[in-house]
PDB file of N, CA and C in Angstrom:
ATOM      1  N   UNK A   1     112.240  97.456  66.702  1.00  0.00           N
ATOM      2  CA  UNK A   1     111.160  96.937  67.478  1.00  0.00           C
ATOM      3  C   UNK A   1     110.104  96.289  66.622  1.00  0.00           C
ATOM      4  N   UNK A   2     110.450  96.443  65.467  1.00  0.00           N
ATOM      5  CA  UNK A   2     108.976  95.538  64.299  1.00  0.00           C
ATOM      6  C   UNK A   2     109.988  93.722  64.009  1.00  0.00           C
ATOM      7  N   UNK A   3     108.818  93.003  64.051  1.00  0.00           N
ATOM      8  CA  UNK A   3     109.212  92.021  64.025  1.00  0.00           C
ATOM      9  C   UNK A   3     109.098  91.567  62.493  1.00  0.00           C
ATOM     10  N   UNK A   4     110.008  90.571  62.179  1.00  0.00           N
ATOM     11  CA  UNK A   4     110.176  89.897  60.563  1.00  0.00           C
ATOM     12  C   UNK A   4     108.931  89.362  60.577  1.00  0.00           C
ATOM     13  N   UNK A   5     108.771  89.609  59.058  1.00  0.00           N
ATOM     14  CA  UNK A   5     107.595  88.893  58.862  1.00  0.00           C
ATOM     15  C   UNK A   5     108.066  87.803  58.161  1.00  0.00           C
ATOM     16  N   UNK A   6     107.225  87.085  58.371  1.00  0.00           N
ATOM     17  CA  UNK A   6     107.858  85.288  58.042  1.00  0.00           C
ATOM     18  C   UNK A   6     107.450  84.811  56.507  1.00  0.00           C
ATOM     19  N   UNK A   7     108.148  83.600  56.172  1.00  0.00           N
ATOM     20  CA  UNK A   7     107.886  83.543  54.926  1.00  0.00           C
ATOM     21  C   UNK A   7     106.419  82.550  54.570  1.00  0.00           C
ATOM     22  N   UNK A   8     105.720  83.404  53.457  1.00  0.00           N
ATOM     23  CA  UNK A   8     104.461  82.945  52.780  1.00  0.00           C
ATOM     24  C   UNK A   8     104.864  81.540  52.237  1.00  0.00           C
ATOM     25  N   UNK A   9     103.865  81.105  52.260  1.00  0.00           N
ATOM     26  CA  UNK A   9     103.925  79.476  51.611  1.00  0.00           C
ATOM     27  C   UNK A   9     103.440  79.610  50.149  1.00  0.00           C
ATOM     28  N   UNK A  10     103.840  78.961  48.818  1.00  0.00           N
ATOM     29  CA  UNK A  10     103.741  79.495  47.585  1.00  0.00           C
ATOM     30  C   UNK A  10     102.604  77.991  47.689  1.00  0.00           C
ATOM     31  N   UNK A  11     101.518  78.547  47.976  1.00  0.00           N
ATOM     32  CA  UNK A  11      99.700  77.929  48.060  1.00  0.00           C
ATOM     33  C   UNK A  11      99.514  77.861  46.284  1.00  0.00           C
ATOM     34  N   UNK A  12      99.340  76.959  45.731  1.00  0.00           N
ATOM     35  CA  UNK A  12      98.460  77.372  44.475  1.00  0.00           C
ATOM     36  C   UNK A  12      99.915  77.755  43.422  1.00  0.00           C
ATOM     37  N   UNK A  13     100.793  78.044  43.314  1.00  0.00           N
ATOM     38  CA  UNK A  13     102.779  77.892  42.396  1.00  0.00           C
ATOM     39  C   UNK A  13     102.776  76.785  42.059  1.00  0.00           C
ATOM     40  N   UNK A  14     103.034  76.675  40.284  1.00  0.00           N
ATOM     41  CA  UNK A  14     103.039  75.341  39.925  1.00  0.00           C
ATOM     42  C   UNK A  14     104.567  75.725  39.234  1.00  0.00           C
ATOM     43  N   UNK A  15     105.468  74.327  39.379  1.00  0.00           N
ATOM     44  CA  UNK A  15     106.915  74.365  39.164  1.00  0.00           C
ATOM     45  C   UNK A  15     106.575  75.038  37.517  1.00  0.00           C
ATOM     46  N   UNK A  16     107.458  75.976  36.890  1.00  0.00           N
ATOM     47  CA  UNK A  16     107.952  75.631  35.717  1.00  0.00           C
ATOM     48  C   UNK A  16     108.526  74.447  35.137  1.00  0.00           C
ATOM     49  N   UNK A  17     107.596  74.584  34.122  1.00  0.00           N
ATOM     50  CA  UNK A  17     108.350  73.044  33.019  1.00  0.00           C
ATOM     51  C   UNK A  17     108.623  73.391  31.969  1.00  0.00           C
ATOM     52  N   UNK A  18     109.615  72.826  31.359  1.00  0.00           N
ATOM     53  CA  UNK A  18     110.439  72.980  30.139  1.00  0.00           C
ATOM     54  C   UNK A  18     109.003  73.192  29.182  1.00  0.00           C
ATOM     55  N   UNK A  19     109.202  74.292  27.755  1.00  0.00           N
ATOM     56  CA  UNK A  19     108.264  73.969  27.123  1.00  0.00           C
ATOM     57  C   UNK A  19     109.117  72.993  25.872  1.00  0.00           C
ATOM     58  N   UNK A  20     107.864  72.807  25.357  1.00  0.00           N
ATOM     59  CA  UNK A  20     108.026  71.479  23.870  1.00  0.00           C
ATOM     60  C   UNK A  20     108.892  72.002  22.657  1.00  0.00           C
ATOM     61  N   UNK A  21     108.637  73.482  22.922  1.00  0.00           N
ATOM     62  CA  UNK A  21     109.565  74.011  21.571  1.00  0.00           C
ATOM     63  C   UNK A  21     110.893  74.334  21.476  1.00  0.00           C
ATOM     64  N   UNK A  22     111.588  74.537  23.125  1.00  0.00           N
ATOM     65  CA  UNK A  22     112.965  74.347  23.135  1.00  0.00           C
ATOM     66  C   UNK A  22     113.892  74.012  22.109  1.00  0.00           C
ATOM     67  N   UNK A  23     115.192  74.381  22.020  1.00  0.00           N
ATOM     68  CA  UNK A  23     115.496  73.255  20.932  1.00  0.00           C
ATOM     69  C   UNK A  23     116.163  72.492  21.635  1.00  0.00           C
ATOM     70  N   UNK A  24     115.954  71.353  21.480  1.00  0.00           N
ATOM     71  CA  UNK A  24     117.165  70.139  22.094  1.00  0.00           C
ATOM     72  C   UNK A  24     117.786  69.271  21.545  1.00  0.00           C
ATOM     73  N   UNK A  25     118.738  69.824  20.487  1.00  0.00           N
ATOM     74  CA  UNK A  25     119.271  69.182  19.564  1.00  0.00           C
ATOM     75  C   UNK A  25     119.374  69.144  18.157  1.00  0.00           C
ATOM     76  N   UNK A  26     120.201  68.263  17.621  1.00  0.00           N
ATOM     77  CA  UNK A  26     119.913  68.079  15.965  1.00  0.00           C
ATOM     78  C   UNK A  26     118.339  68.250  15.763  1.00  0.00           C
ATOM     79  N   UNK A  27     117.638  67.140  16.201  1.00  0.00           N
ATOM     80  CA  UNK A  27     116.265  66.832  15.710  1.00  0.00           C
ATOM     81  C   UNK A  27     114.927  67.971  16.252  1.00  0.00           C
ATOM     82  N   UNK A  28     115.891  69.392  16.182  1.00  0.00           N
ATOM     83  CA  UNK A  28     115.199  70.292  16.417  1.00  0.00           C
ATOM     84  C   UNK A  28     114.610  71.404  15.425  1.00  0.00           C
ATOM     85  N   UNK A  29     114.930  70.650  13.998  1.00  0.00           N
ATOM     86  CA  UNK A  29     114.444  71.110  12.963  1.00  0.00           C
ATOM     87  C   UNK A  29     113.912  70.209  11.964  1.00  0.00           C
ATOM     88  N   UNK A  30     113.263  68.691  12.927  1.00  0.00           N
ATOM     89  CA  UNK A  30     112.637  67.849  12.524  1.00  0.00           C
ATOM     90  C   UNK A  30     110.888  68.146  12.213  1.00  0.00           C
ATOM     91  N   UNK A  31     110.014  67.291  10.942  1.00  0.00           N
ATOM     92  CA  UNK A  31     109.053  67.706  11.094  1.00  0.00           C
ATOM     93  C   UNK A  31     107.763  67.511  12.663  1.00  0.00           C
ATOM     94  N   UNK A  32     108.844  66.594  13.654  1.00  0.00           N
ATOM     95  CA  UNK A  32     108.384  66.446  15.018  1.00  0.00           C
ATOM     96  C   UNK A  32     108.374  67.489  15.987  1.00  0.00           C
ATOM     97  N   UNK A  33     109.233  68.588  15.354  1.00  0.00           N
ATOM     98  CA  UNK A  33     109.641  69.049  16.571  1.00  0.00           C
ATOM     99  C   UNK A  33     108.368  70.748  16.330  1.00  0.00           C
ATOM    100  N   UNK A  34     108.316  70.501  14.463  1.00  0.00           N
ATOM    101  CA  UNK A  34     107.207  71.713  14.377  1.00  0.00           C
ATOM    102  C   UNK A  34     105.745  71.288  14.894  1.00  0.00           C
ATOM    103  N   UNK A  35     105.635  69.555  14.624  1.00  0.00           N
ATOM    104  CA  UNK A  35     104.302  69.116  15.445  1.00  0.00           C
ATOM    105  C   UNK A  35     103.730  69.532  16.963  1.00  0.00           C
ATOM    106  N   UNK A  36     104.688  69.623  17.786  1.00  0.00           N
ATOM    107  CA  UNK A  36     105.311  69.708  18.938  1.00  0.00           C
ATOM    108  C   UNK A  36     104.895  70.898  19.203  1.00  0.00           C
ATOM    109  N   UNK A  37     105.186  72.355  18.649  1.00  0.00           N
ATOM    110  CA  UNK A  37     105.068  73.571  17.952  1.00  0.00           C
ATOM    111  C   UNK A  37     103.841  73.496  17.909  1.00  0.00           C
ATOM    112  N   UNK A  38     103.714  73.125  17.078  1.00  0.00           N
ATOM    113  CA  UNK A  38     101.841  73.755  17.160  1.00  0.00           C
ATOM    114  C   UNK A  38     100.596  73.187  17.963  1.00  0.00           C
ATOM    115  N   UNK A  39     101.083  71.298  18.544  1.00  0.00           N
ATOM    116  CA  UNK A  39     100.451  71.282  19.987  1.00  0.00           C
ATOM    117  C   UNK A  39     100.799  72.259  21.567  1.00  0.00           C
ATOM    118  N   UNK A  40     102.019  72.584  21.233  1.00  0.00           N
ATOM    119  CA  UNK A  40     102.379  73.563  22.528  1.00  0.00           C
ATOM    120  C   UNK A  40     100.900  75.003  22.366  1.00  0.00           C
ATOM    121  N   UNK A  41     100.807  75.546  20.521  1.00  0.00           N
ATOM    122  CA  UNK A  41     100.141  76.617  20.750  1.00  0.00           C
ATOM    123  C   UNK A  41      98.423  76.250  20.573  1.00  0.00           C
ATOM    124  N   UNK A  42      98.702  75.100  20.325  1.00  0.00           N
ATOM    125  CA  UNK A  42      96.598  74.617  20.167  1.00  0.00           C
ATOM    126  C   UNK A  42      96.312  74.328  21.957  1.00  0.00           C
ATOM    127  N   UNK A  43      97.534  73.663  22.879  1.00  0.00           N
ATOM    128  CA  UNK A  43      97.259  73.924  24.077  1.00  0.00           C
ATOM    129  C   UNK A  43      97.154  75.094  24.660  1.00  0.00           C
ATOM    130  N   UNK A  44      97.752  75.737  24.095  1.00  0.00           N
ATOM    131  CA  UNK A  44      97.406  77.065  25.110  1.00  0.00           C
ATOM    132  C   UNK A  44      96.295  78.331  24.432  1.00  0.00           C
ATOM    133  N   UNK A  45      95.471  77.558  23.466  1.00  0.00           N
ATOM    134  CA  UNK A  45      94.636  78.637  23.212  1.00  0.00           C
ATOM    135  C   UNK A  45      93.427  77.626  23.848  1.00  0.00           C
ATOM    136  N   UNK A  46      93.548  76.135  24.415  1.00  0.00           N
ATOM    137  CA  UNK A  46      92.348  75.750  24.321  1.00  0.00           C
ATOM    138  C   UNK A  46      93.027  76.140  26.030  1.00  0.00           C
ATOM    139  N   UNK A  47      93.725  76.097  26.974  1.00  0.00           N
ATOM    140  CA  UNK A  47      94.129  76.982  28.300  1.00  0.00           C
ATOM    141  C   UNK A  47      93.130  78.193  28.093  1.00  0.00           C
ATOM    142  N   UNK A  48      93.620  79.426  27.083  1.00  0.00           N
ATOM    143  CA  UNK A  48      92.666  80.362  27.219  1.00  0.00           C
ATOM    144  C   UNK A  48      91.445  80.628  27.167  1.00  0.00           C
ATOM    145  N   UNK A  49      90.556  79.520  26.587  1.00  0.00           N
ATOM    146  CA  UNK A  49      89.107  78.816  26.515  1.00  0.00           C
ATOM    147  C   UNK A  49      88.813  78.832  28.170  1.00  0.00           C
ATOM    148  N   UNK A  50      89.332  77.668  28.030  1.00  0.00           N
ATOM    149  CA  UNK A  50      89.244  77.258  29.818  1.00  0.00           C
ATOM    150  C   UNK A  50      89.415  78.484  30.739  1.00  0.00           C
ATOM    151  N   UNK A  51      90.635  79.166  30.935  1.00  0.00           N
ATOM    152  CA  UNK A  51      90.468  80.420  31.882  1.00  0.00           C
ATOM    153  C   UNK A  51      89.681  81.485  31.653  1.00  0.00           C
ATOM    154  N   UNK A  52      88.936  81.800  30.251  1.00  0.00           N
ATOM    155  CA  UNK A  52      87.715  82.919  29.882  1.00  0.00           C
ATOM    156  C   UNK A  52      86.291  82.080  30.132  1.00  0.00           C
ATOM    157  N   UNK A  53      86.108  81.136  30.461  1.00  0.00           N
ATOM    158  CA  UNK A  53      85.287  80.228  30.632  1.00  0.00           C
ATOM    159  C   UNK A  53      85.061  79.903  32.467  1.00  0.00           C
ATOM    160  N   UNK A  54      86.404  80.095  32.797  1.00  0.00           N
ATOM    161  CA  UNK A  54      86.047  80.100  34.313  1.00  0.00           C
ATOM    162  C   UNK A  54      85.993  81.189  34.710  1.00  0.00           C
ATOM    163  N   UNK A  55      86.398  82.398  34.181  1.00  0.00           N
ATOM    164  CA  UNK A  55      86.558  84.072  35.045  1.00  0.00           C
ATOM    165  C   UNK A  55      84.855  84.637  34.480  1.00  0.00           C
ATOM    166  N   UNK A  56      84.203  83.468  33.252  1.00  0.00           N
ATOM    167  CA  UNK A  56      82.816  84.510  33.023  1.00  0.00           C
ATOM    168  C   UNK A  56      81.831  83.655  33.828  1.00  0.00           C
ATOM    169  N   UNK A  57      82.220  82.638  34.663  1.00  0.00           N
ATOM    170  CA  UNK A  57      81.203  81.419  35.383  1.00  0.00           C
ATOM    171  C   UNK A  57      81.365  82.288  36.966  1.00  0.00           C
ATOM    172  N   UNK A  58      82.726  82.784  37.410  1.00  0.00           N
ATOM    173  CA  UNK A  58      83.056  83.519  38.022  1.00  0.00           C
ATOM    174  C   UNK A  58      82.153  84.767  38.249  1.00  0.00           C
ATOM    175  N   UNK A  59      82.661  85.334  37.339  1.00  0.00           N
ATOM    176  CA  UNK A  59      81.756  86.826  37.089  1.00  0.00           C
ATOM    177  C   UNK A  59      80.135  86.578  37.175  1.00  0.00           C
ATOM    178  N   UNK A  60      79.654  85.898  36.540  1.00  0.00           N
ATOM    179  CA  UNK A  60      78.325  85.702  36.762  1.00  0.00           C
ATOM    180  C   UNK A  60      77.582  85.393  38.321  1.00  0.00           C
ATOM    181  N   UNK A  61      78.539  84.526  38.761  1.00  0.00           N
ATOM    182  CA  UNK A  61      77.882  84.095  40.198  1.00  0.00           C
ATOM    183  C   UNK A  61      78.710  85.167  41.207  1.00  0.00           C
ATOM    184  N   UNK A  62      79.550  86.221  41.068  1.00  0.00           N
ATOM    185  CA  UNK A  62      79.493  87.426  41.981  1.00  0.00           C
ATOM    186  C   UNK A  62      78.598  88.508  41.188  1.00  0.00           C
ATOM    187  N   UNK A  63      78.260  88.380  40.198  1.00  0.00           N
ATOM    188  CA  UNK A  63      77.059  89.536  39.646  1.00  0.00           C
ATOM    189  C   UNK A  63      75.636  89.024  40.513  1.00  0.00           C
ATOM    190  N   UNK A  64      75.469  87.539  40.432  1.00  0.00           N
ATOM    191  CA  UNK A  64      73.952  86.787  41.398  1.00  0.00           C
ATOM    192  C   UNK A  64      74.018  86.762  42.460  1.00  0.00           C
ATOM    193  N   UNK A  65      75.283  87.124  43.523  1.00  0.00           N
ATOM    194  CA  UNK A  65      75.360  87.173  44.788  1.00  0.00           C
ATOM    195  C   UNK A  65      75.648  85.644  45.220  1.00  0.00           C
ATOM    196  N   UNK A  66      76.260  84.434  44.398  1.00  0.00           N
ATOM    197  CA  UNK A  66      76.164  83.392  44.790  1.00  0.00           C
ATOM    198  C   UNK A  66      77.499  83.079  44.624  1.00  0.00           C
ATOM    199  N   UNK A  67      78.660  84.083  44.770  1.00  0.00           N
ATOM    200  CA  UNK A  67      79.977  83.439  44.821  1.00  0.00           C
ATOM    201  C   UNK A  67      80.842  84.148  46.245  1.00  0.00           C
ATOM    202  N   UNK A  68      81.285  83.557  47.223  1.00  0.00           N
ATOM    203  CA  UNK A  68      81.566  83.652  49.080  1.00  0.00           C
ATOM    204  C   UNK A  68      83.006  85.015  48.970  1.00  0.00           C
ATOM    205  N   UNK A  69      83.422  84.135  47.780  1.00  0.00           N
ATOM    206  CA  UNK A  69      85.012  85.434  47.862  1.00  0.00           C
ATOM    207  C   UNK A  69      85.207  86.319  46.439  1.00  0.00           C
ATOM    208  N   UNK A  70      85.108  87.518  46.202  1.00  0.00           N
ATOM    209  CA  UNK A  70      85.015  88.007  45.562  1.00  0.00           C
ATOM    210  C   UNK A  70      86.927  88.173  44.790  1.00  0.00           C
ATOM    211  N   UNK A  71      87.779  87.701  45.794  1.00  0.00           N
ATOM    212  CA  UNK A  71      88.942  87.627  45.244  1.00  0.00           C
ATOM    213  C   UNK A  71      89.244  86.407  44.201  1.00  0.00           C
ATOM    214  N   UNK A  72      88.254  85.328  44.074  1.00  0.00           N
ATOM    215  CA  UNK A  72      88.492  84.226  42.852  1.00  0.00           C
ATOM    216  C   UNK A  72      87.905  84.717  41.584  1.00  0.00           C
ATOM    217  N   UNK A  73      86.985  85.601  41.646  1.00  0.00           N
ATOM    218  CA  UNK A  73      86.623  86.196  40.551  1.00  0.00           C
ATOM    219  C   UNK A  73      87.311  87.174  40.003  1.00  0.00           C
ATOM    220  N   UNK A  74      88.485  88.110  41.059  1.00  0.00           N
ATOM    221  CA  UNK A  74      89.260  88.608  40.276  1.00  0.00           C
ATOM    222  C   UNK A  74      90.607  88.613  39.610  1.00  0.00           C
ATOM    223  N   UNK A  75      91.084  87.119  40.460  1.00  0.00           N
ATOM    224  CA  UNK A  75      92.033  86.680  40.119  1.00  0.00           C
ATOM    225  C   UNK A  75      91.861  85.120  38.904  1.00  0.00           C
ATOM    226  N   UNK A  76      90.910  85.345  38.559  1.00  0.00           N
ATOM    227  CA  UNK A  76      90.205  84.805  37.282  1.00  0.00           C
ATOM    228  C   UNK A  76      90.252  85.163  36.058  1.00  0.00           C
ATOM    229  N   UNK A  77      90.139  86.472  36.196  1.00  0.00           N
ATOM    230  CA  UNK A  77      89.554  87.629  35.327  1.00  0.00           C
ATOM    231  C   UNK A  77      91.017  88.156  34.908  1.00  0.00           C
ATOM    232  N   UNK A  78      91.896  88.167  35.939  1.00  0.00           N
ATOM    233  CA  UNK A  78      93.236  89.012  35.755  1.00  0.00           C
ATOM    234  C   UNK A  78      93.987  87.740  34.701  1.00  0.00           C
ATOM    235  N   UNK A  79      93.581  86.203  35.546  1.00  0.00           N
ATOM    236  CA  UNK A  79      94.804  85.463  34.485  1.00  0.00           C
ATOM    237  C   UNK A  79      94.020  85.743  32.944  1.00  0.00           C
ATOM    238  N   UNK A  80      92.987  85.135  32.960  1.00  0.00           N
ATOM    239  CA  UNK A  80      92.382  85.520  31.826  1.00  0.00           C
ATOM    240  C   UNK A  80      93.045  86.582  30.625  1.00  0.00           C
ATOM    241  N   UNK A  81      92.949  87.602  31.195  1.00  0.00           N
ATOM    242  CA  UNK A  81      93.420  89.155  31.084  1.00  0.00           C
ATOM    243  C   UNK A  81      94.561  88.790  30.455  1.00  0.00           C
ATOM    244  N   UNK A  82      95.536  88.444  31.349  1.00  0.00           N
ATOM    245  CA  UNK A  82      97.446  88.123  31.656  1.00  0.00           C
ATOM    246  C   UNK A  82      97.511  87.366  30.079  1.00  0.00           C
ATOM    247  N   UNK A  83      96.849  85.801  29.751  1.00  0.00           N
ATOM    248  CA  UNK A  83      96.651  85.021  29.142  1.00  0.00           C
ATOM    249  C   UNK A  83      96.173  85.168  27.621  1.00  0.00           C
ATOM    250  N   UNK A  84      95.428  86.394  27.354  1.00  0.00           N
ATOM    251  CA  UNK A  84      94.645  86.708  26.131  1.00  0.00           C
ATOM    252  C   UNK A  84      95.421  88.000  25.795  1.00  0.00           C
ATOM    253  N   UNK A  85      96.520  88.833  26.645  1.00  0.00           N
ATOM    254  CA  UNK A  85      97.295  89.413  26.269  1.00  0.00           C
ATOM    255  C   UNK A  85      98.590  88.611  25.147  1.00  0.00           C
ATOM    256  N   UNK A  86      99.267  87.564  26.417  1.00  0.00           N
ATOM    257  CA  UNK A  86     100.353  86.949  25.426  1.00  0.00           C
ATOM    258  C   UNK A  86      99.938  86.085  23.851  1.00  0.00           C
ATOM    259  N   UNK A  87      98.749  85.664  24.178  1.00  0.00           N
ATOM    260  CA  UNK A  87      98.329  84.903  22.499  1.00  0.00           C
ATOM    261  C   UNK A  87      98.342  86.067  21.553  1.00  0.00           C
ATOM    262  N   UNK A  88      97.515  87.033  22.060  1.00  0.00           N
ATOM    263  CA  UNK A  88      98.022  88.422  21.119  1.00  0.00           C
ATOM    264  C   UNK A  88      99.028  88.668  20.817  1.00  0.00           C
ATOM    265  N   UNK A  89     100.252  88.942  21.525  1.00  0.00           N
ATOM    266  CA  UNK A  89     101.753  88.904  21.390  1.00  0.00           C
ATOM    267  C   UNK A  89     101.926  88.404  20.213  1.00  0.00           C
ATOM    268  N   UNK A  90     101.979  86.834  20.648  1.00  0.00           N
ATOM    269  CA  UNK A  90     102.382  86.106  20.005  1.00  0.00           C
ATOM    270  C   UNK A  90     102.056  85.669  18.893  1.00  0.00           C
ATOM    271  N   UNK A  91     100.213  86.080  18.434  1.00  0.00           N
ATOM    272  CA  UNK A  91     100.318  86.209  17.220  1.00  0.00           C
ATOM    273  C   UNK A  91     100.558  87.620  16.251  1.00  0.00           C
ATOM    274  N   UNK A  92     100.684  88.344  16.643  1.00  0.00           N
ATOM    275  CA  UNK A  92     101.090  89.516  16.492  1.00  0.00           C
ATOM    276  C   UNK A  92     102.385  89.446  15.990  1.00  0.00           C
ATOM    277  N   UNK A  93     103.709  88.867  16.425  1.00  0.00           N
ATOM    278  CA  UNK A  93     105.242  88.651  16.166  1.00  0.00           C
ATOM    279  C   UNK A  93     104.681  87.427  15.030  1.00  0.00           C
ATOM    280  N   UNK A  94     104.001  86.791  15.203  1.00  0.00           N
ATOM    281  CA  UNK A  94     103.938  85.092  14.212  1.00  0.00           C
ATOM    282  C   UNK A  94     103.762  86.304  12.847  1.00  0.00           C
ATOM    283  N   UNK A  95     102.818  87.282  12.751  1.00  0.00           N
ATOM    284  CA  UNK A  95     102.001  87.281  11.853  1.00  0.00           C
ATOM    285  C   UNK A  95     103.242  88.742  10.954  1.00  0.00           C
ATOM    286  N   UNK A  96     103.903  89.333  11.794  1.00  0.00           N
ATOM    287  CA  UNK A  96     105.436  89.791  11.554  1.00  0.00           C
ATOM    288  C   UNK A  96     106.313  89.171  11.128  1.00  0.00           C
ATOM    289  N   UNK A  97     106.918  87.589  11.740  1.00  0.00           N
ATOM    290  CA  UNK A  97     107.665  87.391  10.795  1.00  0.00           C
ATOM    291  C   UNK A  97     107.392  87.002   9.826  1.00  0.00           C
ATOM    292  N   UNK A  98     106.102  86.231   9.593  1.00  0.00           N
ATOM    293  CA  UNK A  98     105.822  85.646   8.258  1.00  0.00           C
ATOM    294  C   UNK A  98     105.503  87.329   7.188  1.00  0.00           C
ATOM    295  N   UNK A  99     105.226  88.164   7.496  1.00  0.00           N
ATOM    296  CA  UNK A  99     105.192  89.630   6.777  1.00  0.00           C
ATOM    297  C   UNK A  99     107.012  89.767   5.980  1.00  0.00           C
ATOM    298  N   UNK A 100     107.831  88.962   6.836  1.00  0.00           N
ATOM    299  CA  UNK A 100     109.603  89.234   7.208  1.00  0.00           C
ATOM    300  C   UNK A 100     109.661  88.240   6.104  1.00  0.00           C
ATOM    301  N   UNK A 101     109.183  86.971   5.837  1.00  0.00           N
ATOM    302  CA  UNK A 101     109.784  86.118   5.680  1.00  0.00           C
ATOM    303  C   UNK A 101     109.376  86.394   3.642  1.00  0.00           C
ATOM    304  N   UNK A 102     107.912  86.963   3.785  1.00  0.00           N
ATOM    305  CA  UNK A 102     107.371  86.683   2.197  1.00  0.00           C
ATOM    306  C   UNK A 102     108.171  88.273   2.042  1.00  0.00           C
ATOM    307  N   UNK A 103     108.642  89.336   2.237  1.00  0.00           N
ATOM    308  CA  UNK A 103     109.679  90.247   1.730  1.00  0.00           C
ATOM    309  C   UNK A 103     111.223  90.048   1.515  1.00  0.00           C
ATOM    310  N   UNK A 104     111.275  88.615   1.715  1.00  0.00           N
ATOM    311  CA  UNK A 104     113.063  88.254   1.556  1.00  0.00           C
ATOM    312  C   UNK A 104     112.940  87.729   0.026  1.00  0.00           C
ATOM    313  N   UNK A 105     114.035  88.311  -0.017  1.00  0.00           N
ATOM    314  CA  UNK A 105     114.397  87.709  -2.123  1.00  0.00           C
ATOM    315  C   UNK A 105     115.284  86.555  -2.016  1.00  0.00           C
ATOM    316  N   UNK A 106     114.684  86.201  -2.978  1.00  0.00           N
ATOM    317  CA  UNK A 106     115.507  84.736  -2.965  1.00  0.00           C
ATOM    318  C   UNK A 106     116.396  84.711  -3.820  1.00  0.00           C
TER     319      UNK A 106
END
Protein backbone atom coordinates (compact mmCIF):
# COMPACT_ATOMS: atom_id res chain seq x y z
CA UNK A 1 0.00 0.00 0.00
CA UNK A 2 3.14 2.63 0.06
CA UNK A 3 3.64 4.11 -3.12
CA UNK A 4 7.26 4.34 -5.18
CA UNK A 5 8.89 7.11 -4.70
CA UNK A 6 9.94 8.61 -7.92
CA UNK A 7 13.15 9.47 -9.22
CA UNK A 8 15.15 12.80 -7.95
CA UNK A 9 16.50 14.94 -10.65
CA UNK A 10 20.50 15.16 -10.24
CA UNK A 11 19.92 19.45 -9.72
CA UNK A 12 23.47 20.86 -9.35
CA UNK A 13 25.72 16.85 -10.79
CA UNK A 14 28.35 17.88 -12.97
CA UNK A 15 29.36 14.95 -15.61
CA UNK A 16 32.77 13.49 -14.73
CA UNK A 17 35.64 14.42 -16.99
CA UNK A 18 38.61 12.65 -17.82
CA UNK A 19 41.45 14.14 -15.69
CA UNK A 20 44.83 15.59 -17.51
CA UNK A 21 47.05 13.06 -15.85
CA UNK A 22 45.64 9.89 -17.29
CA UNK A 23 48.03 8.22 -19.29
CA UNK A 24 47.13 8.23 -22.90
CA UNK A 25 49.82 6.88 -24.55
CA UNK A 26 53.50 6.89 -25.55
CA UNK A 27 53.65 10.70 -24.89
CA UNK A 28 52.69 9.97 -21.40
CA UNK A 29 56.05 10.29 -20.07
CA UNK A 30 56.59 13.44 -22.03
CA UNK A 31 57.85 16.68 -20.34
CA UNK A 32 53.98 17.81 -21.42
CA UNK A 33 52.34 15.44 -19.86
CA UNK A 34 54.24 16.33 -16.20
CA UNK A 35 53.19 20.11 -17.17
CA UNK A 36 49.72 18.89 -17.40
CA UNK A 37 50.46 17.27 -13.82
CA UNK A 38 51.08 20.03 -12.06
CA UNK A 39 48.34 22.39 -13.78
CA UNK A 40 45.77 19.57 -12.89
CA UNK A 41 47.25 20.09 -9.02
CA UNK A 42 47.78 24.17 -9.04
CA UNK A 43 43.95 23.86 -10.26
CA UNK A 44 42.74 22.22 -7.65
CA UNK A 45 44.41 23.92 -4.81
CA UNK A 46 43.36 27.30 -6.34
CA UNK A 47 39.41 25.09 -6.41
CA UNK A 48 40.21 24.77 -2.67
CA UNK A 49 40.83 28.64 -2.27
CA UNK A 50 37.64 29.22 -3.95
CA UNK A 51 35.45 26.60 -1.92
CA UNK A 52 37.16 27.85 1.73
CA UNK A 53 36.45 31.26 0.47
CA UNK A 54 32.83 30.60 -0.28
CA UNK A 55 31.89 28.24 2.90
CA UNK A 56 33.69 31.34 5.22
CA UNK A 57 31.44 34.20 3.10
CA UNK A 58 28.78 31.53 3.86
CA UNK A 59 29.45 31.11 7.45
CA UNK A 60 29.67 34.66 8.12
CA UNK A 61 26.32 35.77 6.66
CA UNK A 62 24.43 32.73 8.68
CA UNK A 63 26.51 33.89 11.86
CA UNK A 64 24.77 37.91 10.80
CA UNK A 65 21.44 36.44 10.21
CA UNK A 66 21.70 37.54 6.52
CA UNK A 67 21.85 34.17 4.74
CA UNK A 68 17.67 32.61 3.85
CA UNK A 69 18.95 28.75 3.86
CA UNK A 70 21.09 27.55 6.29
CA UNK A 71 21.63 24.29 4.11
CA UNK A 72 24.19 26.35 1.52
CA UNK A 73 26.28 27.08 4.31
CA UNK A 74 26.54 23.62 5.19
CA UNK A 75 26.94 22.11 2.19
CA UNK A 76 29.79 24.65 1.64
CA UNK A 77 31.54 23.90 4.57
CA UNK A 78 31.22 20.00 3.99
CA UNK A 79 32.77 20.34 0.23
CA UNK A 80 35.30 22.48 1.64
CA UNK A 81 35.87 19.84 4.38
CA UNK A 82 35.56 16.79 1.52
CA UNK A 83 38.21 19.01 -0.63
CA UNK A 84 41.02 20.01 2.03
CA UNK A 85 40.85 16.39 3.13
CA UNK A 86 41.99 14.89 -0.42
CA UNK A 87 44.93 17.69 -1.03
CA UNK A 88 46.08 16.30 2.30
CA UNK A 89 45.96 12.79 0.93
CA UNK A 90 47.54 13.60 -1.72
CA UNK A 91 50.21 15.40 -0.43
CA UNK A 92 50.78 13.15 2.15
CA UNK A 93 51.36 9.93 -0.56
CA UNK A 94 53.45 12.80 -2.91
CA UNK A 95 55.58 13.49 0.11
CA UNK A 96 55.90 9.28 0.70
CA UNK A 97 56.91 8.48 -2.41
CA UNK A 98 59.45 10.97 -2.87
CA UNK A 99 60.66 9.64 1.03
CA UNK A 100 60.47 5.95 -1.45
CA UNK A 101 62.19 7.31 -4.15
CA UNK A 102 65.51 9.21 -2.24
CA UNK A 103 65.88 5.48 -0.18
CA UNK A 104 66.33 3.47 -3.53
CA UNK A 105 70.10 2.61 -4.36
CA UNK A 106 71.17 3.07 -7.43
Amino acid sequence: MSTPIGAVPPVGVNPLATLSFEPGGADAASPAAAGSFATSLTGAVENLQQLQSTSNELAVQAVTGDLQDIHQAMIASARASVTLDLVVAVRDRSVAAFNDIMRMQA
